[in-house]
C-alpha atoms as a PDB file:
ATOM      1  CA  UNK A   1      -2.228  13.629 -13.207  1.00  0.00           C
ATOM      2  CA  UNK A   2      -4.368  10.318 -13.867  1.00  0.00           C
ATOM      3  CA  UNK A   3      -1.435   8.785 -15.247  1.00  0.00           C
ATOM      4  CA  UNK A   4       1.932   7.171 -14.253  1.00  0.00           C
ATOM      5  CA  UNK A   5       5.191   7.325 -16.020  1.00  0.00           C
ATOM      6  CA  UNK A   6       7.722   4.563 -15.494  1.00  0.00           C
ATOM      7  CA  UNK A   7      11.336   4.768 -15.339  1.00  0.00           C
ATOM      8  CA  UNK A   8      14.467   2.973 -14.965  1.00  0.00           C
ATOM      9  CA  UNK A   9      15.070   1.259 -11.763  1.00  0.00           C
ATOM     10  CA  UNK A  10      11.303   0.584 -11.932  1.00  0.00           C
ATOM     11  CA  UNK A  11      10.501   3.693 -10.287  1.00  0.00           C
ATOM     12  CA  UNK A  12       6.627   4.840 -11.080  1.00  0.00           C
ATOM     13  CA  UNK A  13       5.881   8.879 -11.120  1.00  0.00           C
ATOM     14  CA  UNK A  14       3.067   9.265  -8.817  1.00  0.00           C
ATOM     15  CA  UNK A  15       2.836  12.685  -9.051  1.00  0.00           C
ATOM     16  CA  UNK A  16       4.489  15.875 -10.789  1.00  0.00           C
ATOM     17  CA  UNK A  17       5.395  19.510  -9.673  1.00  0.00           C
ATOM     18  CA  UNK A  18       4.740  19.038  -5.810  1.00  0.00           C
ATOM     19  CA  UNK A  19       6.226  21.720  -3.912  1.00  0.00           C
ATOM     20  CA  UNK A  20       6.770  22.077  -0.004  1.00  0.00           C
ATOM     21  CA  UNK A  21       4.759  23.756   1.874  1.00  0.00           C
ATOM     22  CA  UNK A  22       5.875  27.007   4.304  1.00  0.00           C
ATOM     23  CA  UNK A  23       7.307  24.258   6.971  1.00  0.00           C
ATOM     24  CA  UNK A  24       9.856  22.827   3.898  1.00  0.00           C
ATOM     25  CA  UNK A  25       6.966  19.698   4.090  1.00  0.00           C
ATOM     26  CA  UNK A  26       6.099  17.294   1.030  1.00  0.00           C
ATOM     27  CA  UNK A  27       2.971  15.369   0.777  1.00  0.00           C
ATOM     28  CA  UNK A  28       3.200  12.593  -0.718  1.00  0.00           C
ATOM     29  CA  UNK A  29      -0.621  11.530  -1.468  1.00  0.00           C
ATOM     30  CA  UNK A  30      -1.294   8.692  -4.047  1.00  0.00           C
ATOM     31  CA  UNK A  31       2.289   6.977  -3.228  1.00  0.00           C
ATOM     32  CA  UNK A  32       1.185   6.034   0.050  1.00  0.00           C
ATOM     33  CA  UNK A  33      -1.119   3.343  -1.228  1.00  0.00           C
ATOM     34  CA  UNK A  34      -1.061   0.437   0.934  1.00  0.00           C
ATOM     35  CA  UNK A  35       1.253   2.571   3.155  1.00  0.00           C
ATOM     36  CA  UNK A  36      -0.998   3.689   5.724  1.00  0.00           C
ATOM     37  CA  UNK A  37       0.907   1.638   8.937  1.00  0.00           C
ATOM     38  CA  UNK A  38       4.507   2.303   7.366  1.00  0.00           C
ATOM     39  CA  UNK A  39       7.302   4.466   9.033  1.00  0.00           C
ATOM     40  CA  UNK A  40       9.710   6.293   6.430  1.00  0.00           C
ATOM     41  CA  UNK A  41      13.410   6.243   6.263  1.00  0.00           C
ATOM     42  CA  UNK A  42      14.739   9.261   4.370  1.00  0.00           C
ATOM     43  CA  UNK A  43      18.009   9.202   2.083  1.00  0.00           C
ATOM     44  CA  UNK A  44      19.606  10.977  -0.144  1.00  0.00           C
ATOM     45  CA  UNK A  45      21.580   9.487  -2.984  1.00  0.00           C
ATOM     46  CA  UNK A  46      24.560  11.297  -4.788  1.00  0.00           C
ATOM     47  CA  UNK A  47      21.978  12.931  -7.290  1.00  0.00           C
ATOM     48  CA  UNK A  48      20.411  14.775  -4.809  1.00  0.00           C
ATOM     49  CA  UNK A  49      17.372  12.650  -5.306  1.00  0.00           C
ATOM     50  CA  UNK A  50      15.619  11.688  -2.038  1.00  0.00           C
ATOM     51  CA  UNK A  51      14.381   8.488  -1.101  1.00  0.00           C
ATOM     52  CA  UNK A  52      11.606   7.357   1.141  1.00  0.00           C
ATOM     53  CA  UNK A  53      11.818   3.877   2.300  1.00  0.00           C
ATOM     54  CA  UNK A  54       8.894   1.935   3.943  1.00  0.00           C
ATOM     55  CA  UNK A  55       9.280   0.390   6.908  1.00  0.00           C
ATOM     56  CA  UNK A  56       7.072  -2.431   8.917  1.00  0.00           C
ATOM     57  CA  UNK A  57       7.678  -2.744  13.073  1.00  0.00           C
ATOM     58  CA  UNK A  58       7.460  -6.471  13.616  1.00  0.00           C
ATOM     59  CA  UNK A  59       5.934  -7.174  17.011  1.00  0.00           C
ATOM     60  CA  UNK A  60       9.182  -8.814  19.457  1.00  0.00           C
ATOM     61  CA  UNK A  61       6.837 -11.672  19.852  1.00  0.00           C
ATOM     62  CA  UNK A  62       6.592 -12.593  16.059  1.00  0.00           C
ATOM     63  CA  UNK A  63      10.736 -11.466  14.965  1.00  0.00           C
ATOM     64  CA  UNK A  64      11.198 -15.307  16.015  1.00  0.00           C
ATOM     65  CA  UNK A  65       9.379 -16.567  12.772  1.00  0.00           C
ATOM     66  CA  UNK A  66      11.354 -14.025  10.180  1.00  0.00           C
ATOM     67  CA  UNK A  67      14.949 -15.258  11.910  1.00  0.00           C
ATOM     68  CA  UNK A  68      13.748 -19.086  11.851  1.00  0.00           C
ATOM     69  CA  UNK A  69      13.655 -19.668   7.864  1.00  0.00           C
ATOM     70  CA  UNK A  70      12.701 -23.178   8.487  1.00  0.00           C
ATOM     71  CA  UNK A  71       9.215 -22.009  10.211  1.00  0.00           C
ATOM     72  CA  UNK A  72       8.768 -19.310   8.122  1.00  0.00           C
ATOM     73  CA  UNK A  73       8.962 -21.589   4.752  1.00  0.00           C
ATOM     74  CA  UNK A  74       6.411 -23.692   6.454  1.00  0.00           C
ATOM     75  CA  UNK A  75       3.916 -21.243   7.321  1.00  0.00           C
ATOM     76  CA  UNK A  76       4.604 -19.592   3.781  1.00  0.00           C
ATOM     77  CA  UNK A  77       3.868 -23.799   2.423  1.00  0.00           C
ATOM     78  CA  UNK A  78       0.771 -24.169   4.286  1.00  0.00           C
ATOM     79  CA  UNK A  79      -0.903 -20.681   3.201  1.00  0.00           C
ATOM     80  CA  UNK A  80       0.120 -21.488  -0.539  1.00  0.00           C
ATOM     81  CA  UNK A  81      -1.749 -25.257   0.515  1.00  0.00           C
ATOM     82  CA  UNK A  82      -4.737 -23.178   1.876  1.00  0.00           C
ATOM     83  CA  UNK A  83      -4.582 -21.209  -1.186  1.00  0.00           C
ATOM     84  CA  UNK A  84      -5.245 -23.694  -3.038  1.00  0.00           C
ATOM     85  CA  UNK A  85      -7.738 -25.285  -1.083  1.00  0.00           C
ATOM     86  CA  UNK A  86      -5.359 -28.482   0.670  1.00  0.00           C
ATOM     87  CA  UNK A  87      -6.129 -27.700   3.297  1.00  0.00           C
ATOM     88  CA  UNK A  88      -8.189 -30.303   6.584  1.00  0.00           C
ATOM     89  CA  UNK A  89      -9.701 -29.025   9.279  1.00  0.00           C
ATOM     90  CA  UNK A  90      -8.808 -30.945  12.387  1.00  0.00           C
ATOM     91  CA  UNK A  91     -10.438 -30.650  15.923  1.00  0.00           C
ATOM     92  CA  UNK A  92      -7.171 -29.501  17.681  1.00  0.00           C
ATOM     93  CA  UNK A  93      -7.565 -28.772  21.312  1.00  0.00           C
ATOM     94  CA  UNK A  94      -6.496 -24.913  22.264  1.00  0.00           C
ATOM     95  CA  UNK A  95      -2.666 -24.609  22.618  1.00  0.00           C
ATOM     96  CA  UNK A  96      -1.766 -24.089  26.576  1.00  0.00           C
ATOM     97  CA  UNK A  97       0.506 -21.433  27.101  1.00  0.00           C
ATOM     98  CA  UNK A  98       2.783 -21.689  30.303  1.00  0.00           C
ATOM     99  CA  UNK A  99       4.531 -18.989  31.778  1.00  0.00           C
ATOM    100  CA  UNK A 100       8.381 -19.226  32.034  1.00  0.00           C
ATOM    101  CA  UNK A 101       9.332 -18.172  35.823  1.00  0.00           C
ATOM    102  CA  UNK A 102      11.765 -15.649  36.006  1.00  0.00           C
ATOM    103  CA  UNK A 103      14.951 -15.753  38.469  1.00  0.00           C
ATOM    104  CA  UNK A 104      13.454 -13.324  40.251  1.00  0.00           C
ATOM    105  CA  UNK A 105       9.711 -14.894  40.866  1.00  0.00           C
ATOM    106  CA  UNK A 106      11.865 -18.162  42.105  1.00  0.00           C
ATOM    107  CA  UNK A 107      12.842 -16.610  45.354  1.00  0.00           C
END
């Protein structure tokens, strides 16, 4: 079992003749590699071959830089720069963070 197959579509055999246990479950072991904080959707394509899909939750307070693609080519600019060592080191002062009053704290 020490070695991987490829095949088309770039898939990657991981493991052969895994069977489900008594509660119809499937482990999948070694394909989990850098997996560990992934959810799983599940589908099944006309073949009858099913697929598991990883999925990342994005914190609501972070979803702001993946729908701003102007922010998130800059970030993705300046950790290529501090890749390859661009990078100053300036004394900024701590960012402030004010709260935004809701309606209801107004009254």
């Amino acid at each position: 079992m020490g070695q991987t197959m490829k095949h088309q579509n770039d898939r990657e055999l991981v493991a052969r003749d895994v069977r489900p246990d008594n509660r119809q479950r499937v482990s999948p072991g070694a394909a989990l590699k850098d997996l560990s904080d992934a959810t799983f959707d599940v589908y099944r394509d006309g073949r009858g071959n099913i697929i598991l899909e990883p999925q990342v939750t994005i914190p609501t307070s972070e979803v702001w830089l993946f729908r701003n693609r102007n922010a998130l080519e800059s970030v993705a600019r300046g950790l290529e720069e501090l890749a390859r060592g661009e990078t100053t080191v300036r004394d900024a002062k701590p960012l402030r963070i004010t709260r935004i009053a809701k309606s209801s704290d107004r009254r």
